[in-house]
N, C-alpha and C. Protein backbone atom coordinates (compact mmCIF):
# COMPACT_ATOMS: atom_id res chain seq x y z
N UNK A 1 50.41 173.31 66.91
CA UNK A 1 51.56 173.61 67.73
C UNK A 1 52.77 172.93 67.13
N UNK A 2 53.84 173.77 66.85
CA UNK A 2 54.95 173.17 66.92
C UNK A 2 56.61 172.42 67.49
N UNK A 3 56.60 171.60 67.88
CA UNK A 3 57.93 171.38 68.94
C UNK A 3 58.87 171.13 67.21
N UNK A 4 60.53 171.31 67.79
CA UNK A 4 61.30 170.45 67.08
C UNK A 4 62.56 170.88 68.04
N UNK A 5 62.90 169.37 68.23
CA UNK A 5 64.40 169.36 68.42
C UNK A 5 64.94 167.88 67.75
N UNK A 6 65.68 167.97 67.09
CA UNK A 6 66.51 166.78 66.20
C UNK A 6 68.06 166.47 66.74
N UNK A 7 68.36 165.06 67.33
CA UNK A 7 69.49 164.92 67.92
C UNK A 7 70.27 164.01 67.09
N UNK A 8 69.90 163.22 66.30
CA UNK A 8 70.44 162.55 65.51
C UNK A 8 71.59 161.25 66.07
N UNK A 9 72.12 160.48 66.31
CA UNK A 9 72.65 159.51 66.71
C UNK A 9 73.79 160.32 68.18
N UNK A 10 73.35 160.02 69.20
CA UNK A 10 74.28 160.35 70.96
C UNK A 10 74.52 159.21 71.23
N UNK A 11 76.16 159.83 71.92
CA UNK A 11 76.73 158.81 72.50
C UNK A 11 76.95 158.89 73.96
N UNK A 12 76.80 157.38 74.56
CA UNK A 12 76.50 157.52 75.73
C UNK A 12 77.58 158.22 76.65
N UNK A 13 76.82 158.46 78.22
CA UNK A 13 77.74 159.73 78.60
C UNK A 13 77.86 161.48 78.27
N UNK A 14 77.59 161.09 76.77
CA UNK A 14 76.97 162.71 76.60
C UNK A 14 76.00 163.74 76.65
N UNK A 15 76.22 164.93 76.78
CA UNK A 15 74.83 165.69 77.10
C UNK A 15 74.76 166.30 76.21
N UNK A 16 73.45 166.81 75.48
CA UNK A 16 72.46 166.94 74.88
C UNK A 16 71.50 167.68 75.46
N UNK A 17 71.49 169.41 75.05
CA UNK A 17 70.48 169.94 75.52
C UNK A 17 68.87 170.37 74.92
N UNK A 18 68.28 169.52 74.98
CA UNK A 18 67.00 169.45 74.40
C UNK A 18 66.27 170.48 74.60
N UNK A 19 65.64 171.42 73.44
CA UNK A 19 65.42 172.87 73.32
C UNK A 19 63.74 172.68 72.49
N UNK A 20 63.31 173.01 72.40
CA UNK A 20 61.91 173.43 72.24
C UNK A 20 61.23 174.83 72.03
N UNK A 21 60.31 175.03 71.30
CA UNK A 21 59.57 176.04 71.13
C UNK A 21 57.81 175.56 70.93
N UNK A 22 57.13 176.13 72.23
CA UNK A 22 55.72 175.99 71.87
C UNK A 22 55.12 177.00 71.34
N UNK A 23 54.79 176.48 70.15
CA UNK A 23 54.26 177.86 69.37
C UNK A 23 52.44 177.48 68.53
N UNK A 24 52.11 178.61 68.60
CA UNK A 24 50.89 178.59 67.97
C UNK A 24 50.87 180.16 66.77
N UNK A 25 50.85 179.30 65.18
CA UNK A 25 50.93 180.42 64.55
C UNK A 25 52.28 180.80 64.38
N UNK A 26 52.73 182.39 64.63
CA UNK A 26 53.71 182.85 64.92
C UNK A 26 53.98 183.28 66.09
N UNK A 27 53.58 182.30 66.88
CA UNK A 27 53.92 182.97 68.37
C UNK A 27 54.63 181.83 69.23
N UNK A 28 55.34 182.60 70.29
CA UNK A 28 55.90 181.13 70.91
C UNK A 28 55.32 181.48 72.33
N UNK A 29 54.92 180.50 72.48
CA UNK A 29 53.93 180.24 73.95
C UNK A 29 54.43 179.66 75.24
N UNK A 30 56.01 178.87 74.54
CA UNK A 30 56.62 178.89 75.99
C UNK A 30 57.92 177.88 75.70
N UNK A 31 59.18 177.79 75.98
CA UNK A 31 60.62 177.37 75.47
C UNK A 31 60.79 176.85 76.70
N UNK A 32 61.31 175.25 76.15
CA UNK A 32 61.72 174.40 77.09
C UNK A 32 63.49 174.01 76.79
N UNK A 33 63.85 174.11 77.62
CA UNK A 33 65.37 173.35 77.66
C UNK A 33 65.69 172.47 78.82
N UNK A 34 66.21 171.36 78.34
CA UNK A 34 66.44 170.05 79.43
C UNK A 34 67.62 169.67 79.19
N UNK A 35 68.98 170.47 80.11
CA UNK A 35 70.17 169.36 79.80
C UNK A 35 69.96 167.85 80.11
N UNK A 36 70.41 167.00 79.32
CA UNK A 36 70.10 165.24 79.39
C UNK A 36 71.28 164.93 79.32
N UNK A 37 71.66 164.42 80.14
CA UNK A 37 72.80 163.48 79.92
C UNK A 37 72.59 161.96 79.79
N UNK A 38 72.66 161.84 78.32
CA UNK A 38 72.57 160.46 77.43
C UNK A 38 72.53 158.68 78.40
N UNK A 39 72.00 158.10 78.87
CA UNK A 39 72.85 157.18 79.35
C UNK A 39 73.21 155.46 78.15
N UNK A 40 71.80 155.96 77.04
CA UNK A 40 71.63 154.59 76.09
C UNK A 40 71.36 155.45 75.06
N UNK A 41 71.50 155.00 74.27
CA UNK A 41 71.17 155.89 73.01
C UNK A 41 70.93 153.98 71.76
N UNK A 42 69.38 154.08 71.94
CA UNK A 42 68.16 153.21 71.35
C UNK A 42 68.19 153.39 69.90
N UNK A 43 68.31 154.56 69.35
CA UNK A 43 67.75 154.85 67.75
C UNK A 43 68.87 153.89 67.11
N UNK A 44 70.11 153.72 67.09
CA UNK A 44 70.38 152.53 66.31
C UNK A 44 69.86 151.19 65.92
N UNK A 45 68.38 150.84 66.98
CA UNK A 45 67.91 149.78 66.33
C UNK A 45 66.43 150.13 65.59
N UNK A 46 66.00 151.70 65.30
CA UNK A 46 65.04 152.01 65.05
C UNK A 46 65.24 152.05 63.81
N UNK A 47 64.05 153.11 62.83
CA UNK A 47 64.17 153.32 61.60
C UNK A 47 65.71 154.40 61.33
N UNK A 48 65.99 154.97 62.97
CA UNK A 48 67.00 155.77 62.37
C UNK A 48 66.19 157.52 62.10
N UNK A 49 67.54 158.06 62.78
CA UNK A 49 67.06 159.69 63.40
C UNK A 49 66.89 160.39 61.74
N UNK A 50 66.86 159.62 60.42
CA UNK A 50 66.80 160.59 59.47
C UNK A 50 64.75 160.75 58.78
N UNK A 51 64.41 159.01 59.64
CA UNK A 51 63.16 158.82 59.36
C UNK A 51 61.94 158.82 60.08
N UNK A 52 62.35 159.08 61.62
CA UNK A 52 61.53 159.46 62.61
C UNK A 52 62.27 160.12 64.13
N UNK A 53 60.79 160.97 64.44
CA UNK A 53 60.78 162.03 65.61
C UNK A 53 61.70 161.48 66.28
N UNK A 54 62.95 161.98 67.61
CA UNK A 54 63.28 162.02 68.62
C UNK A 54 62.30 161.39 69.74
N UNK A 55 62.54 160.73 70.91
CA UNK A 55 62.04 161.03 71.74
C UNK A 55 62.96 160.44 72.95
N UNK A 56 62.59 160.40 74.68
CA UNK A 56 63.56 160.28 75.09
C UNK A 56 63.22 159.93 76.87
N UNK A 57 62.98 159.29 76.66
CA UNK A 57 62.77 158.72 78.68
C UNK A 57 63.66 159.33 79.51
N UNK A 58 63.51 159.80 80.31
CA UNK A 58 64.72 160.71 81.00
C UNK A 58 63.74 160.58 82.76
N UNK A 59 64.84 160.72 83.71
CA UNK A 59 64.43 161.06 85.27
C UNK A 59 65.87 161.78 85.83
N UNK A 60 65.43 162.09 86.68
CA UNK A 60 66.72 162.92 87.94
C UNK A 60 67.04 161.61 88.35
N UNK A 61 68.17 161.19 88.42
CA UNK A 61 69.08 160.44 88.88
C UNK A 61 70.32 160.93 89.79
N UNK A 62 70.75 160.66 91.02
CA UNK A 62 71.75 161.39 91.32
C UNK A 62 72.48 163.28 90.88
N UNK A 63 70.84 163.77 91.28
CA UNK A 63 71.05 165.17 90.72
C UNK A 63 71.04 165.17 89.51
N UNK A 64 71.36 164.45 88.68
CA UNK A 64 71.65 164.71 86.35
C UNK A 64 70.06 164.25 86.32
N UNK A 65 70.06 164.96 85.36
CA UNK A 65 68.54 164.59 84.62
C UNK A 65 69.02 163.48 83.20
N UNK A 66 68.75 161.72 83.19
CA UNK A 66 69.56 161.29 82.66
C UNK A 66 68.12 160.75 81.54
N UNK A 67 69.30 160.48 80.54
CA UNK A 67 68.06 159.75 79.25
C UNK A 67 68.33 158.94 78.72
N UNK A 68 67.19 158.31 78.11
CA UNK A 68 67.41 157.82 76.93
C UNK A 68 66.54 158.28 75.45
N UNK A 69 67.97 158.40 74.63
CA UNK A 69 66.99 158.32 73.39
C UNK A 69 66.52 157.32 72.97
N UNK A 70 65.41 157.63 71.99
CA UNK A 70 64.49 157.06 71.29
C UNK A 70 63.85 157.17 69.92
N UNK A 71 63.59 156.12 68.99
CA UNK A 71 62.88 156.67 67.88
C UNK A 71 61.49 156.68 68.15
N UNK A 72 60.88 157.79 67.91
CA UNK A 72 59.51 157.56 68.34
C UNK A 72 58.55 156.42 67.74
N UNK A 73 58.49 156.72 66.95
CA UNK A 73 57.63 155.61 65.81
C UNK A 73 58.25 154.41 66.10
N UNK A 74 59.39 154.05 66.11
CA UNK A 74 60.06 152.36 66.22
C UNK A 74 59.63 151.96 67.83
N UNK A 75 59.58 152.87 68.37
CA UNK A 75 59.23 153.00 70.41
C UNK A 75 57.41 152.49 70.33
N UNK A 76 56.62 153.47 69.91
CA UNK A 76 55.54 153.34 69.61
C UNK A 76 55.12 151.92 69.40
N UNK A 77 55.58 151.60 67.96
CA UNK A 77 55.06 150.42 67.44
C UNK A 77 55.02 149.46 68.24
N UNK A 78 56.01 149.38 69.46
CA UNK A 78 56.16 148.11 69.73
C UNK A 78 54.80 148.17 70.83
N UNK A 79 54.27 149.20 71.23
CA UNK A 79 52.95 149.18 71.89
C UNK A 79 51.97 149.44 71.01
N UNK A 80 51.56 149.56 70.30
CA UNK A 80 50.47 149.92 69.32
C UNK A 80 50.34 148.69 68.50
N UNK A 81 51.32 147.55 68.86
CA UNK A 81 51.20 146.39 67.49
C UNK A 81 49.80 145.50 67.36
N UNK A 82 49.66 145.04 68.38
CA UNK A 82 48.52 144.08 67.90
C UNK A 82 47.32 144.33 69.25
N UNK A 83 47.36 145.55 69.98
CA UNK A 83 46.10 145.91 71.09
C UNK A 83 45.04 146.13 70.26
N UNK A 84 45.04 147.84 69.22
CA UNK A 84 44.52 148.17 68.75
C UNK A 84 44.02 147.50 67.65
N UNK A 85 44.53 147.57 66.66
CA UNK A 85 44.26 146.95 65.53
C UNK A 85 44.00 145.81 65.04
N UNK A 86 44.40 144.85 65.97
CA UNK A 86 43.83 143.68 65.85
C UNK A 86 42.93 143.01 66.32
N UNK A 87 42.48 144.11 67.09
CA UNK A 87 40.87 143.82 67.56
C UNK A 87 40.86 142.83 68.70
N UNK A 88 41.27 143.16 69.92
CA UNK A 88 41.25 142.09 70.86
C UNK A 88 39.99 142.46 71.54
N UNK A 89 39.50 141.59 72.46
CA UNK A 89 37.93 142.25 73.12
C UNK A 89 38.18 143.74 73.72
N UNK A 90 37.05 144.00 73.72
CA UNK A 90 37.22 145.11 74.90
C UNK A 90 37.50 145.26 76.44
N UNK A 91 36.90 143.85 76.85
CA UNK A 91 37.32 144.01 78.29
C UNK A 91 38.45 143.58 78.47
N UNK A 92 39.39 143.00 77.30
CA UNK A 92 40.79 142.67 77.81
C UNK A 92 41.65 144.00 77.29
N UNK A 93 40.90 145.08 76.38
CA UNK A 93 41.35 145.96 75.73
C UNK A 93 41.35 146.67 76.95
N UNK A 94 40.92 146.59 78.10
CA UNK A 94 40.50 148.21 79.07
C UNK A 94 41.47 147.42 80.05
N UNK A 95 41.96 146.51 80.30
CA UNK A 95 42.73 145.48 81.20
C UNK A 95 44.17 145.82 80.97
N UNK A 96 44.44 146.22 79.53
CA UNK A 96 46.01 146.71 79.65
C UNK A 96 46.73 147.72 80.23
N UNK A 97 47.83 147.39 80.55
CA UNK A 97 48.47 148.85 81.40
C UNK A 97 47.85 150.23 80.47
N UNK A 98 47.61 151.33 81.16
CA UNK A 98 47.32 152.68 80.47
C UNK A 98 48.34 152.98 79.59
N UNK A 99 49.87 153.23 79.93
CA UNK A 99 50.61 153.33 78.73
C UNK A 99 50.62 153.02 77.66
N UNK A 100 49.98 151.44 77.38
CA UNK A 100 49.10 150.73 76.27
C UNK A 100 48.17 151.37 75.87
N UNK A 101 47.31 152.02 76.33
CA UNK A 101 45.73 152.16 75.60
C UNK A 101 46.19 153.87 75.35
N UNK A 102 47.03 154.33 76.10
CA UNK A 102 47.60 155.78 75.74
C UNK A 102 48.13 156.02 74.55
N UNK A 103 49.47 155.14 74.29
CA UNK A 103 49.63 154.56 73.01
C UNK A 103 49.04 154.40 71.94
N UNK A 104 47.91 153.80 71.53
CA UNK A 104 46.85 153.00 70.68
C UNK A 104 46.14 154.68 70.39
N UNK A 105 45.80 154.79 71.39
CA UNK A 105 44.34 156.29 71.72
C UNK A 105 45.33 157.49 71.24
N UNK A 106 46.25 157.74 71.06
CA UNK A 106 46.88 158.89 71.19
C UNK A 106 46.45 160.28 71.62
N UNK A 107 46.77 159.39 72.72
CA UNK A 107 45.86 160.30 74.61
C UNK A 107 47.13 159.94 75.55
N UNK A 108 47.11 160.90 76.64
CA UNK A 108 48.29 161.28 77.52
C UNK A 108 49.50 161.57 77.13
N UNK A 109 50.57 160.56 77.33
CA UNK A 109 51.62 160.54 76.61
C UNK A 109 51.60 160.78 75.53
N UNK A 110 50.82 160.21 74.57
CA UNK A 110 51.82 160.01 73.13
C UNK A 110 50.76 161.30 72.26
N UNK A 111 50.41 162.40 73.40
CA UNK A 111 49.46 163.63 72.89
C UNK A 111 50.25 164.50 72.45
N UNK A 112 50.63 164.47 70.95
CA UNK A 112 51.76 165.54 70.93
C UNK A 112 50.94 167.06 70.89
N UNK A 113 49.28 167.13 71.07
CA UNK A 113 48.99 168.72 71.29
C UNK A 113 49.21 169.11 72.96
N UNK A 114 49.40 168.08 73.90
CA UNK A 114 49.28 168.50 75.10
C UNK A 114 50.77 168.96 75.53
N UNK A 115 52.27 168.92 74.65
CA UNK A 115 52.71 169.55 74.97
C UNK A 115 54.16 168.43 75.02
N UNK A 116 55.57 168.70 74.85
CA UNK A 116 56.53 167.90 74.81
C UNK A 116 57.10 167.08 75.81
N UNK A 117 56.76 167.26 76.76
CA UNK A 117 56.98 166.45 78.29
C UNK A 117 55.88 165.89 79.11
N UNK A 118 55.84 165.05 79.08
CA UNK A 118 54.94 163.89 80.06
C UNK A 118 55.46 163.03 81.09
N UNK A 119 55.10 163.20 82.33
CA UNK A 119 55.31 162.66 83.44
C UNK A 119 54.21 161.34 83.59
N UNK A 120 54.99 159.83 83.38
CA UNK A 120 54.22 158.81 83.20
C UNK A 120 54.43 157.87 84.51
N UNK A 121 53.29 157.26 85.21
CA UNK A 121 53.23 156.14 85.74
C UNK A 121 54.07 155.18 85.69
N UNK A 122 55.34 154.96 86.40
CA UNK A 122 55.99 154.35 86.57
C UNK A 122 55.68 152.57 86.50
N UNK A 123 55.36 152.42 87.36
CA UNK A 123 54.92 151.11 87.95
C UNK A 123 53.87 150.62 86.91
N UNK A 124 52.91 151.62 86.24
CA UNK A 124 52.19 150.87 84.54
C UNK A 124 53.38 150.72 83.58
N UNK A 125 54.31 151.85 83.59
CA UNK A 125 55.16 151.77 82.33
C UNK A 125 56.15 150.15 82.39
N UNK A 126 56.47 150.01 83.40
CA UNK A 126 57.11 148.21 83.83
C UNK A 126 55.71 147.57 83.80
N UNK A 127 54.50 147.85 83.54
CA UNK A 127 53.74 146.36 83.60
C UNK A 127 53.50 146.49 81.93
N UNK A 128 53.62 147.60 81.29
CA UNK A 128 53.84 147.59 79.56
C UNK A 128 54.53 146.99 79.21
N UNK A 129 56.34 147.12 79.91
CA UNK A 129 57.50 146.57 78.96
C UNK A 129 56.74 144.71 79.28
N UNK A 130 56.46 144.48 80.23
CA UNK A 130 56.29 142.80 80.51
C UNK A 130 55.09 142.30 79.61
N UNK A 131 53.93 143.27 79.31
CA UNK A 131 52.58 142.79 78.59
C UNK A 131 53.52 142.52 76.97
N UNK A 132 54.24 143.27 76.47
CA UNK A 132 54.71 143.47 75.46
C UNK A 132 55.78 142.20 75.05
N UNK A 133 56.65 141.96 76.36
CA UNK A 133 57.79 141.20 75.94
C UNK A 133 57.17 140.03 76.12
N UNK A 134 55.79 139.64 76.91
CA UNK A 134 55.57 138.00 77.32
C UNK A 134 54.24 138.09 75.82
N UNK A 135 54.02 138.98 74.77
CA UNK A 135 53.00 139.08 74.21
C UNK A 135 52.76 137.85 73.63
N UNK A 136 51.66 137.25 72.84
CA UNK A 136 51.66 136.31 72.33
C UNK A 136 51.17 136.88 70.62
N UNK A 137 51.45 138.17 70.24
CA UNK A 137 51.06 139.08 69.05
C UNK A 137 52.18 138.48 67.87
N UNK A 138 53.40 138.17 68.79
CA UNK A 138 54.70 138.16 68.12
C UNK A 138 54.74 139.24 66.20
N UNK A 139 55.93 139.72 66.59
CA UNK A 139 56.54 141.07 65.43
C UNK A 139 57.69 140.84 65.09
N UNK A 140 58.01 141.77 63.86
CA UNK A 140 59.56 140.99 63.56
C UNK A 140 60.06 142.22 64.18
N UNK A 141 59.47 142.66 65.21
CA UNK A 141 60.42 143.59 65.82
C UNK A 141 60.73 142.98 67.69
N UNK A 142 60.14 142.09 67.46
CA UNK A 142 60.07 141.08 68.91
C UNK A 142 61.93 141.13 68.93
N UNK A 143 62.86 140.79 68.96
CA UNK A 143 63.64 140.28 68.81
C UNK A 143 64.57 141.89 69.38
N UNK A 144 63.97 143.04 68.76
CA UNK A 144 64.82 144.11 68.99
C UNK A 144 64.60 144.20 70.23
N UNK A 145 63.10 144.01 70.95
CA UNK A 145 62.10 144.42 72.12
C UNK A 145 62.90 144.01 73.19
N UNK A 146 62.71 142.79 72.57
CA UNK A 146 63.82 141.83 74.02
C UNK A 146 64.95 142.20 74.26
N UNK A 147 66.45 141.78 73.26
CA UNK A 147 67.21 142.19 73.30
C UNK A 147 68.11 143.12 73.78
N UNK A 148 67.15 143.93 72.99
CA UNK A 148 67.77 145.74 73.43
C UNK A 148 67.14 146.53 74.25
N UNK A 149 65.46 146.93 74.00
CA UNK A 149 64.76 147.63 74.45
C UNK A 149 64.50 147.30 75.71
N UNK A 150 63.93 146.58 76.06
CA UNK A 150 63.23 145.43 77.49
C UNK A 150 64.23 146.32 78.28
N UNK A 151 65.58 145.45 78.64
CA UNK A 151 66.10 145.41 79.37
C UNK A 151 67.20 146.58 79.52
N UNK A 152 67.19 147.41 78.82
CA UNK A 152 67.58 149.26 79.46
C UNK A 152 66.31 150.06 79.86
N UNK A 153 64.96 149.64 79.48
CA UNK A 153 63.96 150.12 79.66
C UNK A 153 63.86 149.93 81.25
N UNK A 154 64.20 148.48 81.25
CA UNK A 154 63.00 148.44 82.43
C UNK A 154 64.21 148.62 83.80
N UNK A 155 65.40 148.52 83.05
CA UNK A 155 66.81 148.62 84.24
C UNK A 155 66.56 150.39 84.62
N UNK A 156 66.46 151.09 83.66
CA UNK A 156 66.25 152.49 83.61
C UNK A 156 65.10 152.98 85.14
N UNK A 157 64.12 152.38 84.71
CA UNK A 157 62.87 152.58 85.15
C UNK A 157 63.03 152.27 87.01
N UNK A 158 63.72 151.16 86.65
CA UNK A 158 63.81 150.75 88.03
C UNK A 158 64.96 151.40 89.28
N UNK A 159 65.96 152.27 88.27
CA UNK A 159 67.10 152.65 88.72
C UNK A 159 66.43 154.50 89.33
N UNK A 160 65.10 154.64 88.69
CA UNK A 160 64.13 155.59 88.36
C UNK A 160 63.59 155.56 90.15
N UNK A 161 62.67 154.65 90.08
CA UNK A 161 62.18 154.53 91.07
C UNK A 161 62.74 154.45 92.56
N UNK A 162 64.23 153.82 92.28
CA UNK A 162 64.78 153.95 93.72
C UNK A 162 65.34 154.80 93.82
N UNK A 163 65.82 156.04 93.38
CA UNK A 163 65.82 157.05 93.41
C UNK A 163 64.45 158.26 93.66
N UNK A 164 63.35 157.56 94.14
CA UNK A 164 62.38 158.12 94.39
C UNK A 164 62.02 159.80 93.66
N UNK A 165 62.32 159.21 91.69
CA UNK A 165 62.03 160.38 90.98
C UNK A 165 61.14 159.86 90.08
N UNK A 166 60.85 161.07 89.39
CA UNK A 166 59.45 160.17 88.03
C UNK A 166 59.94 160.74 87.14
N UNK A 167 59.40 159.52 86.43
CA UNK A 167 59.82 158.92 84.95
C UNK A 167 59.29 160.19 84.13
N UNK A 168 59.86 160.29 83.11
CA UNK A 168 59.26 161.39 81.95
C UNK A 168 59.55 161.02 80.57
N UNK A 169 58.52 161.13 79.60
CA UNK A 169 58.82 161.20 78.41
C UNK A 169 58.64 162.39 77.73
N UNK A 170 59.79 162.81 77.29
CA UNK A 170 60.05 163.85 76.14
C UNK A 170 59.73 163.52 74.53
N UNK A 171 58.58 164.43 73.82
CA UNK A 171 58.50 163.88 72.57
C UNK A 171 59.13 165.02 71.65
């Protein structure tokens, strides 16, 4: 299956209509469009929109369907760093928020055959950003996590929830 939409560096405030084609073969199986109106725009601390996928947290907020972009792979890593691969037990491996082991497994979310939009668990996705930022794995990407990511993530999320809408990730 193929998705592509490429946004390349947004500025906040702006909208961005995210377009899609699910296709199998030569066929298209079903076209998505999501006006987003930008509220952070993240890929400036990633590898950068020329070296990895789009992606983009977005909820209904005050009627706008609002986002954020994302680099996927630079987003990723910071959950995939040291669960999987570094071999922690298993019963502390099955103990992490699901967004974690979704991550790692590339299952639910981060399934790019199940399709470009995922509606994620709120209340796991804030116990991820905290497993991640209190980690004791430490990355030389720790520094972006905190900084930047953490805290539009989890302001986002929370601005999400009292608005009694759900969270979505667009890949």
């Amino acid at each position: 299956m193929d998705y592509s939409s490429k946004a390349f560096y947004l500025q906040e405030g702006e909208y961005f209509e995210y377009r899609t084609q699910i296709r199998q073969a030569d066929r298209v199986l079903k076209e998505l469009r999501l006006p987003l109106k930008i509220v952070a725009d993240l890929t400036e601390y990633s590898l950068g929109p020329y070296y990895e996928d789009d992606m983009y947290i977005w909820g209904e907020i005050g009627g706008e369907k609002l986002a954020i972009h994302l680099g996927e792979s630079s987003f990723s890593g910071f959950f995939d760093y040291c669960w999987h691969y570094e071999g922690i037990p298993e019963e502390e491996y099955l103990q992490l928020p699901e967004f974690i082991r979704q991550s790692n497994e590339m299952t639910g979310w981060s399934d790019f055959a199940t399709g470009p939009n995922h509606i994620i668990d709120i209340n796991d996705f804030l116990k991820s950003l905290e497993v991640v930022k209190n980690s004791p794995c430490g990355s030389s990407n720790d520094y972006e996590f905190t900084r930047f990511y953490y805290p539009v993530l989890k302001s986002f999320a929370e601005t999400v929830i009292a608005e009694k809408s759900a969270l979505n990730i667009l890949l």
